[in-house]
Protein backbone atom coordinates (compact mmCIF):
# COMPACT_ATOMS: atom_id res chain seq x y z
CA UNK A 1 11.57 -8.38 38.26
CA UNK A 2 12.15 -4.60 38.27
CA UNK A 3 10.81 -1.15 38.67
CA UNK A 4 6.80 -0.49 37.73
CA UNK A 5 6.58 -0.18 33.70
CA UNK A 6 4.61 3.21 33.30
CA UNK A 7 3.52 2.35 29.59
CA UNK A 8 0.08 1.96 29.30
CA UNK A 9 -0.86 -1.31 27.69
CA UNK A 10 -4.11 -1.45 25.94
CA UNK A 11 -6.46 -3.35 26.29
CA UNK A 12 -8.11 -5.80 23.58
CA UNK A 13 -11.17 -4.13 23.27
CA UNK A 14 -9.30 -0.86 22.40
CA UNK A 15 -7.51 -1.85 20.56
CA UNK A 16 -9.99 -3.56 18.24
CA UNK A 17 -12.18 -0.17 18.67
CA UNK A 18 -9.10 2.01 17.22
CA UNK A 19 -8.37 -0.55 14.66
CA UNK A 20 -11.98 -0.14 13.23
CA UNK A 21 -12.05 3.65 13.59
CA UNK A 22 -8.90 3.79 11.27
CA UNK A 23 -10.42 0.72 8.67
CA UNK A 24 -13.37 2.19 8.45
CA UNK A 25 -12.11 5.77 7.64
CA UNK A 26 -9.76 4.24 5.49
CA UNK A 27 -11.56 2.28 3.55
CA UNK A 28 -14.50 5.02 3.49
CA UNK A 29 -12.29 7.63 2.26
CA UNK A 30 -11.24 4.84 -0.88
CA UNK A 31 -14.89 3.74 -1.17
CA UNK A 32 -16.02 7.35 -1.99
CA UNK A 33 -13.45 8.55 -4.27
CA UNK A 34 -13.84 5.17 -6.22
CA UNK A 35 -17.41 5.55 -6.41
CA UNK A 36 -16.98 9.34 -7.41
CA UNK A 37 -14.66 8.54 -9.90
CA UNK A 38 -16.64 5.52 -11.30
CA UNK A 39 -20.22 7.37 -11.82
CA UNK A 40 -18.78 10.48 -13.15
CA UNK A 41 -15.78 10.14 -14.92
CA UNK A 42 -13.36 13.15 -15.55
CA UNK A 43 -10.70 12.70 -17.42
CA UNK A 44 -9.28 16.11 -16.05
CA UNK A 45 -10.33 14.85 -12.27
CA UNK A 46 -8.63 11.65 -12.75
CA UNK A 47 -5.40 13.51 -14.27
CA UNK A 48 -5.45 15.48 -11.53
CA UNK A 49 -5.19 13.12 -8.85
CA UNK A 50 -2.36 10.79 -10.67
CA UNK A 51 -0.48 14.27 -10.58
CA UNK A 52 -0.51 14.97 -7.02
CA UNK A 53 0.17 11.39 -5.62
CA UNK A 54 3.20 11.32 -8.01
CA UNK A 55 3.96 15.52 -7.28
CA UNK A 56 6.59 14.70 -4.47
CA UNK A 57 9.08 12.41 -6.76
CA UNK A 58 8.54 15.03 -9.41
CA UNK A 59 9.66 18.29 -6.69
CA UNK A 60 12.29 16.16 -4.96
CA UNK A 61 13.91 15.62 -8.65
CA UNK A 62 14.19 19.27 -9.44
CA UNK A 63 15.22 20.61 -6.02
CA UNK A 64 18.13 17.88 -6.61
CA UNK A 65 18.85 19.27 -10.20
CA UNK A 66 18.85 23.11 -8.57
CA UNK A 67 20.81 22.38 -5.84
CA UNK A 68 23.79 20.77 -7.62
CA UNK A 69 24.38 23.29 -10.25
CA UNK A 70 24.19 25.53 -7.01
CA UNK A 71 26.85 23.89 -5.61
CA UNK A 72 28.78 23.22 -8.45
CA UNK A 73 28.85 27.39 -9.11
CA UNK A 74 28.97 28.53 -5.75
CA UNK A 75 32.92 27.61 -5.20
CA UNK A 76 33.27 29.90 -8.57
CA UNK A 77 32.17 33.24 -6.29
CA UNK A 78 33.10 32.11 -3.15
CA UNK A 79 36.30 29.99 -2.14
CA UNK A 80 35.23 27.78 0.78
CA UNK A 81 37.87 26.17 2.59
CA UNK A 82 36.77 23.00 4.23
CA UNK A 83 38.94 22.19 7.43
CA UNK A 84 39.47 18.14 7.82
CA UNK A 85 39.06 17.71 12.02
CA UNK A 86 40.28 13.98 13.28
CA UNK A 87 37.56 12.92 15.33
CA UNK A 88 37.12 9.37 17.74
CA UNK A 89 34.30 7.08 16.58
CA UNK A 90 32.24 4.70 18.32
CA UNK A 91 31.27 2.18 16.28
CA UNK A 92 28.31 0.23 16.97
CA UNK A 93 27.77 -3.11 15.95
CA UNK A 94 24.15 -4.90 17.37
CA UNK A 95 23.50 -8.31 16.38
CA UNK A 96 20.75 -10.78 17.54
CA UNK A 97 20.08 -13.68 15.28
CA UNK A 98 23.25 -13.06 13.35
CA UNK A 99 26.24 -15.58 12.98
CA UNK A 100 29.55 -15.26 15.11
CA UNK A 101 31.28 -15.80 11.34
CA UNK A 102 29.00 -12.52 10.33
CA UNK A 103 29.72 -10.62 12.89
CA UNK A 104 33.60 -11.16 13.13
CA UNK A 105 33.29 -10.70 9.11
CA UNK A 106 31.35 -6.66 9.90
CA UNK A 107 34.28 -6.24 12.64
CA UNK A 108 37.02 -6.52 10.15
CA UNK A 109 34.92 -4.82 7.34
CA UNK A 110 35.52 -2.27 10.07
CA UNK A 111 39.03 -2.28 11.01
CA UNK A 112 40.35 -2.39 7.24
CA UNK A 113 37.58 0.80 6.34
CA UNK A 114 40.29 3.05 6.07
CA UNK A 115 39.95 5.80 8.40
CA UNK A 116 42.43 8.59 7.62
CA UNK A 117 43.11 10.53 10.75
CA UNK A 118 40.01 9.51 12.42
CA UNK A 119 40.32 6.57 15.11
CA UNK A 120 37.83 4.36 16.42
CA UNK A 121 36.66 1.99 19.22
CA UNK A 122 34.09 -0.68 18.00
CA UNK A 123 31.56 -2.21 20.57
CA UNK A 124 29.23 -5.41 19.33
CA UNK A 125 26.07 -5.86 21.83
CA UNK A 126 25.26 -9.20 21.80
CA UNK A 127 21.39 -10.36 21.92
CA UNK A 128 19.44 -13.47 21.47
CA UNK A 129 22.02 -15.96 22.30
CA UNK A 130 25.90 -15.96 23.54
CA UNK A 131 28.96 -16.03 20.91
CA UNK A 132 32.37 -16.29 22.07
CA UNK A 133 33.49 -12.96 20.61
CA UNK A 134 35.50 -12.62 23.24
CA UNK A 135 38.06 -15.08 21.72
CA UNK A 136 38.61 -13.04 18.56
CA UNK A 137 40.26 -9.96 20.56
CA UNK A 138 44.01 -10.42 20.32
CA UNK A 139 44.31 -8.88 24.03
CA UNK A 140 42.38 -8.39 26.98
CA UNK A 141 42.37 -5.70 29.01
CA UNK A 142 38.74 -6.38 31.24
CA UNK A 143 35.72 -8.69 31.74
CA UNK A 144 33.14 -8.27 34.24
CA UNK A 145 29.38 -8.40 34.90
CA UNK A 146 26.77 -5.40 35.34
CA UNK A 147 22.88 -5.33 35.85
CA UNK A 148 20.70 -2.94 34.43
CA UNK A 149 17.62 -2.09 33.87
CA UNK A 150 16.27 -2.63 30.11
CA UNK A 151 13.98 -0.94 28.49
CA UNK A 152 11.32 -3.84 29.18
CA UNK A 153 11.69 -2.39 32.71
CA UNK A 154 13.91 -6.16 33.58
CA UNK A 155 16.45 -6.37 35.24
CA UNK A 156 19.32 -7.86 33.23
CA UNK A 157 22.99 -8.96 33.19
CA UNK A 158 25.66 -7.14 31.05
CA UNK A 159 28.57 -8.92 30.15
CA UNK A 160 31.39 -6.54 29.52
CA UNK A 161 34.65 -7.34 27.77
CA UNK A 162 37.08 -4.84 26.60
CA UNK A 163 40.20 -5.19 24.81
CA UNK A 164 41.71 -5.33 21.15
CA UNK A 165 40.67 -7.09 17.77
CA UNK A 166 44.85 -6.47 16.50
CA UNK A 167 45.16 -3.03 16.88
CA UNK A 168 41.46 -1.71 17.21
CA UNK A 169 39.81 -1.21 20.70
CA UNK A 170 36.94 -3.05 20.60
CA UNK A 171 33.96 -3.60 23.67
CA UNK A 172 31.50 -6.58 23.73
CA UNK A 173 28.81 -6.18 25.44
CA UNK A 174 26.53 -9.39 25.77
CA UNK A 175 22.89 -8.72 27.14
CA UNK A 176 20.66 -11.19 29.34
CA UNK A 177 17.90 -11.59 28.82
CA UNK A 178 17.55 -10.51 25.19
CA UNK A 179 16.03 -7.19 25.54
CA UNK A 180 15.84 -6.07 21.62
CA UNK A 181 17.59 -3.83 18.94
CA UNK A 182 16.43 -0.77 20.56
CA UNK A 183 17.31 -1.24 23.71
CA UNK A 184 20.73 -2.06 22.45
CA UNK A 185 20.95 1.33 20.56
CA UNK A 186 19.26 2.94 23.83
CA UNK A 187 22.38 1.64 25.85
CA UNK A 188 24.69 2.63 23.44
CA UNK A 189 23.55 6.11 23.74
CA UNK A 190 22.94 6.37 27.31
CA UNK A 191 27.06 4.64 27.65
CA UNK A 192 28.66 6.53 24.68
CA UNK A 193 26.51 9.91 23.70
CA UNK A 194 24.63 12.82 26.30
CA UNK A 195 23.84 11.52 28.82
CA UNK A 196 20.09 12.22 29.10
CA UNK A 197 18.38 13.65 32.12
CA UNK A 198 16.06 10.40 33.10
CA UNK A 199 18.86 7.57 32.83
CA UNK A 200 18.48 4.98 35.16
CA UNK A 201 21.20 4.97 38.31
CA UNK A 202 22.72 1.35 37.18
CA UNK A 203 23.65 3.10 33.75
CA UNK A 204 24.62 6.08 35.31
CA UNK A 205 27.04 4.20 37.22
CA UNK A 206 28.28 2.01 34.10
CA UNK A 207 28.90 4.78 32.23
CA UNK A 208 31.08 6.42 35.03
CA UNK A 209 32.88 3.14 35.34
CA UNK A 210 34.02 2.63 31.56
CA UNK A 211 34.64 6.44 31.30
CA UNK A 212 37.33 6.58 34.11
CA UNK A 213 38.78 3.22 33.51
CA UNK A 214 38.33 1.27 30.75
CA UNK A 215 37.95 3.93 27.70
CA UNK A 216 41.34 5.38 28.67
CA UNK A 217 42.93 1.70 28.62
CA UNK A 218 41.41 0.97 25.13
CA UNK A 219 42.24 4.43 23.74
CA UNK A 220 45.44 5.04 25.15
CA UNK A 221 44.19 8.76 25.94
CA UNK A 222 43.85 9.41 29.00
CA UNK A 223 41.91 13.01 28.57
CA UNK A 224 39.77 11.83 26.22
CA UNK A 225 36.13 12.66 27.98
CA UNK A 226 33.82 11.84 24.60
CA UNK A 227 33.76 10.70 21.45
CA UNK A 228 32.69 12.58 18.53
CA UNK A 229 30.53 10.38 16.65
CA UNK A 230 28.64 7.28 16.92
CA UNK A 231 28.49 5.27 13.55
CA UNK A 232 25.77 2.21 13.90
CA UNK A 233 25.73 -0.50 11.31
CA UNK A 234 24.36 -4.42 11.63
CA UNK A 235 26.02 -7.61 11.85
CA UNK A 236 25.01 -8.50 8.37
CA UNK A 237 25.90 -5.43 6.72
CA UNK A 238 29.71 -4.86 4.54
CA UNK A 239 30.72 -1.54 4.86
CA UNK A 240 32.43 -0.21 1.55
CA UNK A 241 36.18 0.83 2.55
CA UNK A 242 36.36 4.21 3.32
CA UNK A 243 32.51 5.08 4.49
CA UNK A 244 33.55 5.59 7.71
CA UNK A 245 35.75 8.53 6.62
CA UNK A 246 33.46 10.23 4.32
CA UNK A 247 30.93 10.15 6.50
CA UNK A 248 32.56 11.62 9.29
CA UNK A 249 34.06 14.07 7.02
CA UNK A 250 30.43 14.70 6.13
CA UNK A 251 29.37 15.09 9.60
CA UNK A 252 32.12 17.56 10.87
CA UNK A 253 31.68 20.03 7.68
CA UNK A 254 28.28 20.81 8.78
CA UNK A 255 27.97 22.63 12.80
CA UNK A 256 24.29 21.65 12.36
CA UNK A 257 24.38 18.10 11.35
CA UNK A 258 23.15 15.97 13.97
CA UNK A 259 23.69 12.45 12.05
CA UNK A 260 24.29 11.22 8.32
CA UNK A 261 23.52 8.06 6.28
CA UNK A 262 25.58 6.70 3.67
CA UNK A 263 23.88 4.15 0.64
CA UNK A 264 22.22 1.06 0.95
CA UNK A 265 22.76 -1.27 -1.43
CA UNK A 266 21.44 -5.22 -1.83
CA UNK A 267 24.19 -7.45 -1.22
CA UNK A 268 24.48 -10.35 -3.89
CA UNK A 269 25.26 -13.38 -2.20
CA UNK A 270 26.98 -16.21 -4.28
CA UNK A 271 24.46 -18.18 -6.59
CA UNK A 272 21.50 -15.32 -5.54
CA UNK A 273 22.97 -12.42 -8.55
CA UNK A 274 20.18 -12.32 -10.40
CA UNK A 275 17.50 -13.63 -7.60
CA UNK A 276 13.93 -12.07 -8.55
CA UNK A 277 13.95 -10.97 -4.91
CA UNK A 278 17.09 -9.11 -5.07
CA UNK A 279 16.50 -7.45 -8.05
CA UNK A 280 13.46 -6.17 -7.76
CA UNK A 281 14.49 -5.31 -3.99
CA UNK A 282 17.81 -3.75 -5.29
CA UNK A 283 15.73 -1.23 -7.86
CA UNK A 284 13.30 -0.03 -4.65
CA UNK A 285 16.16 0.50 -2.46
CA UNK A 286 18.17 2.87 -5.17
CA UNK A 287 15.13 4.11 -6.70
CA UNK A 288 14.11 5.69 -3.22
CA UNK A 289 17.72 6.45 -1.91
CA UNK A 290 18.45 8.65 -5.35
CA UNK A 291 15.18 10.39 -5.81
CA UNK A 292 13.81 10.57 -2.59
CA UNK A 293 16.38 10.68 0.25
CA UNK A 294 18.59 12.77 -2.53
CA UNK A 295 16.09 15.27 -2.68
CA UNK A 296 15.64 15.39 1.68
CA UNK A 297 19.43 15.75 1.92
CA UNK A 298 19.41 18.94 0.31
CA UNK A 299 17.19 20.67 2.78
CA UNK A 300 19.00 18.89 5.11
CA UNK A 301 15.86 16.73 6.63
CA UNK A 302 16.78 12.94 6.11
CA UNK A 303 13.99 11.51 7.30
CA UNK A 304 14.75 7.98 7.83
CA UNK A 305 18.36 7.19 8.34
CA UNK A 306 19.16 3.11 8.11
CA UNK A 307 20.43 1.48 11.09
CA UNK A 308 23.13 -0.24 8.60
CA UNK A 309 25.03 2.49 8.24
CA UNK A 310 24.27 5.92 9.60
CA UNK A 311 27.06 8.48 11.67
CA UNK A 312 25.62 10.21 14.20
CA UNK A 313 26.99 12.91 15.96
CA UNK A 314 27.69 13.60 19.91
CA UNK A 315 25.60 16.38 20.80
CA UNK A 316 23.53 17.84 23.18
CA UNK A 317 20.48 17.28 21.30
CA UNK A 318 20.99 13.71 21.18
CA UNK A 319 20.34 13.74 25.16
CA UNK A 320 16.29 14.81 23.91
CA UNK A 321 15.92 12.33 21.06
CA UNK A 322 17.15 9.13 23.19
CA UNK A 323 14.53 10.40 25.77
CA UNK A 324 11.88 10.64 23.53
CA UNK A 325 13.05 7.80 21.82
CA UNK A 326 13.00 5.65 25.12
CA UNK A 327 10.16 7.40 26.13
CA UNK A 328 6.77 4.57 27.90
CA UNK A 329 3.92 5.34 25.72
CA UNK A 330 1.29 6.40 28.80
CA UNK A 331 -1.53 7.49 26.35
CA UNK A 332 -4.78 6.32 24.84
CA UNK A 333 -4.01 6.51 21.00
CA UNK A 334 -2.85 3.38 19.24
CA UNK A 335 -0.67 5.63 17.03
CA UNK A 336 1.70 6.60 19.71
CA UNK A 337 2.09 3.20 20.35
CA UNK A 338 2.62 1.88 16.65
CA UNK A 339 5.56 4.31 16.23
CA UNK A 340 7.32 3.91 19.55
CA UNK A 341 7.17 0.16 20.22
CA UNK A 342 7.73 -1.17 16.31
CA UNK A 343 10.31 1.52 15.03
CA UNK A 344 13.76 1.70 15.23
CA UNK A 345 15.56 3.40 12.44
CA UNK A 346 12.55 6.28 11.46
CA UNK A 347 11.72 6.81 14.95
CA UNK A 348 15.05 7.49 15.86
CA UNK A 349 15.21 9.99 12.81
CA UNK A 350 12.30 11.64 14.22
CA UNK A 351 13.04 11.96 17.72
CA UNK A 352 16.31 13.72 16.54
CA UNK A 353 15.00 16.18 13.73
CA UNK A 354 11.65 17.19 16.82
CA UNK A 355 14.89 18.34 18.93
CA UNK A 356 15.58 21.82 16.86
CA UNK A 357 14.52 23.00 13.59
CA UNK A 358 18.25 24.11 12.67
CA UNK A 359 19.31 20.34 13.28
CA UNK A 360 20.32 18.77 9.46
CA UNK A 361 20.55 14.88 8.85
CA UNK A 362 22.24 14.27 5.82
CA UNK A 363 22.88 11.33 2.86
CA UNK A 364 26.27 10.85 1.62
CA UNK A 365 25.58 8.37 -1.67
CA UNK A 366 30.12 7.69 -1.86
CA UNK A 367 29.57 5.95 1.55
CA UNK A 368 28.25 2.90 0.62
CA UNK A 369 27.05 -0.70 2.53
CA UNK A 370 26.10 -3.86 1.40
CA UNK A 371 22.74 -5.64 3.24
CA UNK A 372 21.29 -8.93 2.93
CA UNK A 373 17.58 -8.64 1.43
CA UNK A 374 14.49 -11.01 2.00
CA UNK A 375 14.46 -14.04 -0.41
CA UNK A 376 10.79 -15.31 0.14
CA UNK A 377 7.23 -13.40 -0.26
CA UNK A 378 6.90 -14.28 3.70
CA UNK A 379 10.13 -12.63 5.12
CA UNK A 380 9.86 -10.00 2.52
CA UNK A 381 6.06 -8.97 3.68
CA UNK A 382 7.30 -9.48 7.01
CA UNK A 383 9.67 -6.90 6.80
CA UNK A 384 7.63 -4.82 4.78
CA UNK A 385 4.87 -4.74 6.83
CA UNK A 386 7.05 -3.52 9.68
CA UNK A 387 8.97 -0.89 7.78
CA UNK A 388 5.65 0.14 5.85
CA UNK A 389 4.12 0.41 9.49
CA UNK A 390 7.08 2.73 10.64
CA UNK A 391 7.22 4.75 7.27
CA UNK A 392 3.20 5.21 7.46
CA UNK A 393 2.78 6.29 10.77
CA UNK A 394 6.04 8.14 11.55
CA UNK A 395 4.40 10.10 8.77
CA UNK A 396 1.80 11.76 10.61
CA UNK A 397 4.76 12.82 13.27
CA UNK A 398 6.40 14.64 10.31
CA UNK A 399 3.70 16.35 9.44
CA UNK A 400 2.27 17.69 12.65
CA UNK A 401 5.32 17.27 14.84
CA UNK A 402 7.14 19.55 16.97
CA UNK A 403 9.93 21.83 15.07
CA UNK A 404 9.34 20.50 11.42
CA UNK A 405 10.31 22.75 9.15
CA UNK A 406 7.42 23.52 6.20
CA UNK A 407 8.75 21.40 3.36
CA UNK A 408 9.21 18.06 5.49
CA UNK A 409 5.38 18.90 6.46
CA UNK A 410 3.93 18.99 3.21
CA UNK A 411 6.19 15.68 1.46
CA UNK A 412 4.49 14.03 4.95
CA UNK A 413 1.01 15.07 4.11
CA UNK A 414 1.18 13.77 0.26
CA UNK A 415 3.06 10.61 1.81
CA UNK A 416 0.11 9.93 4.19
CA UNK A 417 -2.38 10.85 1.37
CA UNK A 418 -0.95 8.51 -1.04
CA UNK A 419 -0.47 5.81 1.16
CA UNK A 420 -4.14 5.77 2.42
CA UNK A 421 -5.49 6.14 -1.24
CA UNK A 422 -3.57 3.05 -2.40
CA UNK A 423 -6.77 1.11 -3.31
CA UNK A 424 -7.94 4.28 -5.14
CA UNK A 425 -4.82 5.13 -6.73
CA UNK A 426 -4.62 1.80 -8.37
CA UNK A 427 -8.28 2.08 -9.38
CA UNK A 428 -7.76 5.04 -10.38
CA UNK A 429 -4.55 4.21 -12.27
CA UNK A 430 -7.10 1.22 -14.28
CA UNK A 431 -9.25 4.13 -15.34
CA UNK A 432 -6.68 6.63 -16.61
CA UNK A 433 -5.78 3.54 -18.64
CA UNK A 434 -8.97 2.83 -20.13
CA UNK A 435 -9.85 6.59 -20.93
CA UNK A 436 -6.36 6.74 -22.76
CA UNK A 437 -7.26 3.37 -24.57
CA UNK A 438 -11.06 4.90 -25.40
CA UNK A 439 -10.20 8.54 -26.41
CA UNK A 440 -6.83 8.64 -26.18
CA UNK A 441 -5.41 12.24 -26.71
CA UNK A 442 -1.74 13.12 -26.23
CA UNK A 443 -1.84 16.58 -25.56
CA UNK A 444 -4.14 16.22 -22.37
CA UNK A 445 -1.69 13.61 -20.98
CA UNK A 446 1.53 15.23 -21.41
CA UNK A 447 1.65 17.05 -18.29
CA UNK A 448 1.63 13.02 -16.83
CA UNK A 449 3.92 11.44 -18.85
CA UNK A 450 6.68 14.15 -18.29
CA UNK A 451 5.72 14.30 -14.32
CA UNK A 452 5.33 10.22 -14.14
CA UNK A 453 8.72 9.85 -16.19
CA UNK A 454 10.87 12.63 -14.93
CA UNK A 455 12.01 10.30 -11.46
CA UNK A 456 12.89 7.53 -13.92
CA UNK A 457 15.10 9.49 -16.32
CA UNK A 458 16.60 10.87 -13.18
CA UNK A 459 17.04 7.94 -11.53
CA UNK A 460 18.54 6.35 -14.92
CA UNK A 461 20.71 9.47 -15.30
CA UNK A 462 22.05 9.08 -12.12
CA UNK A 463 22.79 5.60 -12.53
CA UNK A 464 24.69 6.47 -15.39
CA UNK A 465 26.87 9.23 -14.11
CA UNK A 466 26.81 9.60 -10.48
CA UNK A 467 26.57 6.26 -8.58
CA UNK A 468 29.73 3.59 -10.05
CA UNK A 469 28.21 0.69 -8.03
CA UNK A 470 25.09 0.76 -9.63
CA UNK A 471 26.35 1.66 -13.03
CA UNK A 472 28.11 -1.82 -12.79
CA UNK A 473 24.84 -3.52 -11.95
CA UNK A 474 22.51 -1.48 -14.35
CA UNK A 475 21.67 -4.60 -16.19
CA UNK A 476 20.22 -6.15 -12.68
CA UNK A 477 18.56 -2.63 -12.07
CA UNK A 478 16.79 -2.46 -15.31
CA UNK A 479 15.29 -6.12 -14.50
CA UNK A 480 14.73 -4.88 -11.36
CA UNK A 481 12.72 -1.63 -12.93
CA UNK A 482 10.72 -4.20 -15.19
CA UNK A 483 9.55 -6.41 -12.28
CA UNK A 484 8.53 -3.45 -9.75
CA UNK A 485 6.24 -2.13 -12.97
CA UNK A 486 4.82 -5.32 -13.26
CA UNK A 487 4.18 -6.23 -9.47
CA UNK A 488 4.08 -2.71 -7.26
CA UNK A 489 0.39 -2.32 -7.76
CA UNK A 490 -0.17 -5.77 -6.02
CA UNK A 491 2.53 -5.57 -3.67
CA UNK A 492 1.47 -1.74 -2.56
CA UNK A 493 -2.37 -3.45 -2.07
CA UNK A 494 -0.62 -5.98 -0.06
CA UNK A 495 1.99 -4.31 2.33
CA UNK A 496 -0.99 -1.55 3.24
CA UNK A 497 -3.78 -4.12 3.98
CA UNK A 498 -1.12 -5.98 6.42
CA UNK A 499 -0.11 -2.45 7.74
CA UNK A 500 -3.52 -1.55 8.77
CA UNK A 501 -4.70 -5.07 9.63
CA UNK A 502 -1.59 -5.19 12.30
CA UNK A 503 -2.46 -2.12 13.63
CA UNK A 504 -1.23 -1.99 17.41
CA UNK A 505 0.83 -4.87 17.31
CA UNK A 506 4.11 -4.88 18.60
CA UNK A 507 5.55 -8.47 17.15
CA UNK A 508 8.64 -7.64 15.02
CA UNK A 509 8.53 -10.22 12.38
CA UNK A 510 10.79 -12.89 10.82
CA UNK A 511 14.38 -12.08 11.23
CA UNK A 512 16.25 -13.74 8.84
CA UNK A 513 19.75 -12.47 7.82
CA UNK A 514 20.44 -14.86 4.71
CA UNK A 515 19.07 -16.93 2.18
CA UNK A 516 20.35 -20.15 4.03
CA UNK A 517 19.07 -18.87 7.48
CA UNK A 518 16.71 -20.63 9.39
CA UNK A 519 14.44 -17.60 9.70
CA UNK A 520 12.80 -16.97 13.12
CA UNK A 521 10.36 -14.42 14.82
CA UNK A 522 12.43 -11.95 16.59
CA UNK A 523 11.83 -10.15 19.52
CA UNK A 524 10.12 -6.93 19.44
């Protein structure tokens, strides 16, 4: 029971109807350009094309190379005195199918991060099933019970106990029925951030309730009215000691960052080091964080911060992006619903960067985290279909979005372009190989080999100088490199077919947090 869901749910039949409308361009658009190429074969044509799919990694590598001798000279003509501010942190921890041993293991990764002057309150909001968390706090202070009204439109129960983990105030809050990840980070928001302007009275009245008596208990600060950040991580994740600082740090140097994002790196459980899955997993993630997300921080539009460890900060703004980000979906096209209902991490990005144009999200590579990675072709295609479903269509938001500035636009328009070309780009990528084995001349393909190879070298260079983690694992990332070249065509064939073929639906996926988990289909 509850109040009357707005959304609109679609029905079968249209949803079948949009799902053909999109195949059928799709595959049209890949037909014809195979065909084309096939029947009248250019080698200039076919040049051409390899060059502009591969143009972004090539332009995000350069404005990287600019920008840091900028800022390595600009202290040389200008002294800039950076002010350290002490600032309170929520830190959110969300778990669902996740261990109690995992979760007490992320709260201590936590307490022992090393947080200078900062101080921090940590609240875990429990899904899926009940874990006595509760009996890890050394002391305390409150426990009671709360309805509210999920973002399933439910009415649930909210367990609420508040007290210490040794020193650290920490809040668990334990949700019935399981209401999903986002909802979790909705509530966070809604308790912890702005308050936005559509929050439901039960919340409303939780939030006045912990404000007036139990934050000043925990913190011991009895004028303290807000925090200044909000750092979310997951219950499977190790935070590196001293992440929390440096991103915070981060945050408060810039007036116009709204959040920040630290490194993701694969975690390598005991007897799993040199796993297929992780390694080729492990190259991906660092290939993409240093070439890609490197590049984005520089014009200060992250566009996908990970829910393992991203800072965001309290702000007015953040009021607009949890309502659009909690927003029903009461419209006809399927796209709408794709992005709202299946992501998390990118729509969240989104709904904050559509708030202002001046608003920066930002990657800070020395704050790192550890995350546990797929170890089968089911959970990994699982998860890829999800996160290549977010990526994909979030895309399309980024391109023709409210207050995006001109850059983000265009790396979203080459992004949708080479996504929906992927069975023409490898075709494509077939033919450049036979015209270079037929008539093979190196002076028309130089202009590829040092646009195709200029993202490697970086990415090797940087593994040499600027990243210490990875330059410890650069034999593993070299494997890694080896197995993507040898696979990524198939795999990229793969994850887009299940994209497009899952069109409209809303299921989640296996959720699986290690090897030795029993994997299950999570809640969406």
């Amino acid at each position: 029971d509850g109040p009357v869901n707005p959304a609109r749910n679609l029905t079968k039949k249209e949803l079948l109807h949009q799902r053909l409308v999109f195949g059928s361009v799709v595959v049209s658009l890949n037909i014809a350009c195979i065909v084309a190429s096939g029947m009248g074969y250019s080698g200039t044509w076919v040049l051409v094309v390899i060059l502009f799919f591969k143009s972004k990694d090539f332009l995000s590598v350069w404005i990287q190379i600019f920008c840091r001798i900028y800022y390595k000279l600009k202290p040389l003509f200008r002294k800039i005195e950076v002010e350290k501010k002490a600032a309170w942190i929520l830190s959110l921890i969300p778990a669902y199918s996740e261990s109690e041993e995992q979760i007490v293991k992320t709260l201590f990764s936590l307490r022992d991060n090393g947080m200078g002057e900062h101080r921090q309150v940590m609240c875990v909001i429990l899904d899926g099933k009940p874990r006595p968390i509760k009996s890890h706090m050394t002391k305390v202070v409150a426990s009671f019970s709360r309805k509210y009204v999920s973002l399933k439109w439910k009415i649930g129960t909210l367990q609420i106990d508040a007290g210490f983990v040794d020193d650290i105030p920490t809040l668990c809050i334990e949700k019935t029925p399981n209401a999903g990840k986002k909802d979790s980070l909705i509530l966070c928001h809604d308790l912890f951030n702005f308050p936005r302007s559509n929050m439901d009275q039960t919340i409303k009245d939780l939030r006045q309730e912990l404000w007036s008596t139990i934050i000043p208990e925990l913190t011991k600060s009895p004028d303290l009215s807000k925090f200044d950040l909000v750092f979310c991580t997951d219950a499977d994740s190790t935070i590196h000691h001293g992440a929390l600082a440096k991103l915070a740090d981060a945050c408060l140097a810039d007036p116009k960052a709204i959040a920040a994002c630290g490194f993701v790196f694969v975690e390598y459980e005991p007897g799993l080091e040199w796993s297929l899955w992780n390694l080729y997993q492990q190259f991906q993630y660092s290939f993409g964080q240093i070439v890609r997300r490197g590049a984005e921080h520089y014009v200060g539009k992250v566009t996908c911060l990970p829910g393992c460890i991203t800072m965001i900060v309290v702000r007015p703004e953040m009021a607009g992006a949890i309502e659009k980000y909690a927003k029903p979906v009461t419209t006809f096209p399927v796209l709408r619903h794709q992005v709202q209902y299946l992501g998390t991490d990118r729509r969240l990005t989104y709904s904050m960067l559509s708030q202002a144009p001046y608003l920066h999200t930002l990657f800070v590579p020395e704050a790192g985290s550890e995350t546990v990675a797929p170890q089968s072709l089911k959970h990994y295609l699982s998860q890829r279909r999800r996160w290549g479903s977010n990526a994909y269509f979030n895309n399309y938001f980024y391109f023709a979005g409210s207050n995006m500035i001109l850059i983000t636009r265009i790396a979203a328009l080459i992004e949708i372009s080479r996504l929906s070309m992927v069975y023409y780009r490898v075709f494509n990528t077939g033919l450049f190989l036979y015209g270079v084995a037929t008539h093979f001349d190196a002076l028309a393909i130089l202009p590829l080999i040092i646009i195709s190879f200029t993202p490697s070298f970086w990415f090797a260079f940087a593994v040499a100088f600027l990243n210490d983690h990875l330059r410890a694992n650069w034999k593993k990332l070299f494997c890694g490199f080896c197995i993507n070249r040898c696979i990524s065509p198939f795999m990229s064939i793969t994850v887009f077919s299940l994209v497009a073929k899952n069109l409209g639906s809303q299921v989640w996926g296996i959720s699986g947090v290690t090897a030795g988990t029993n994997v299950t289909p999570a809640a969406a």
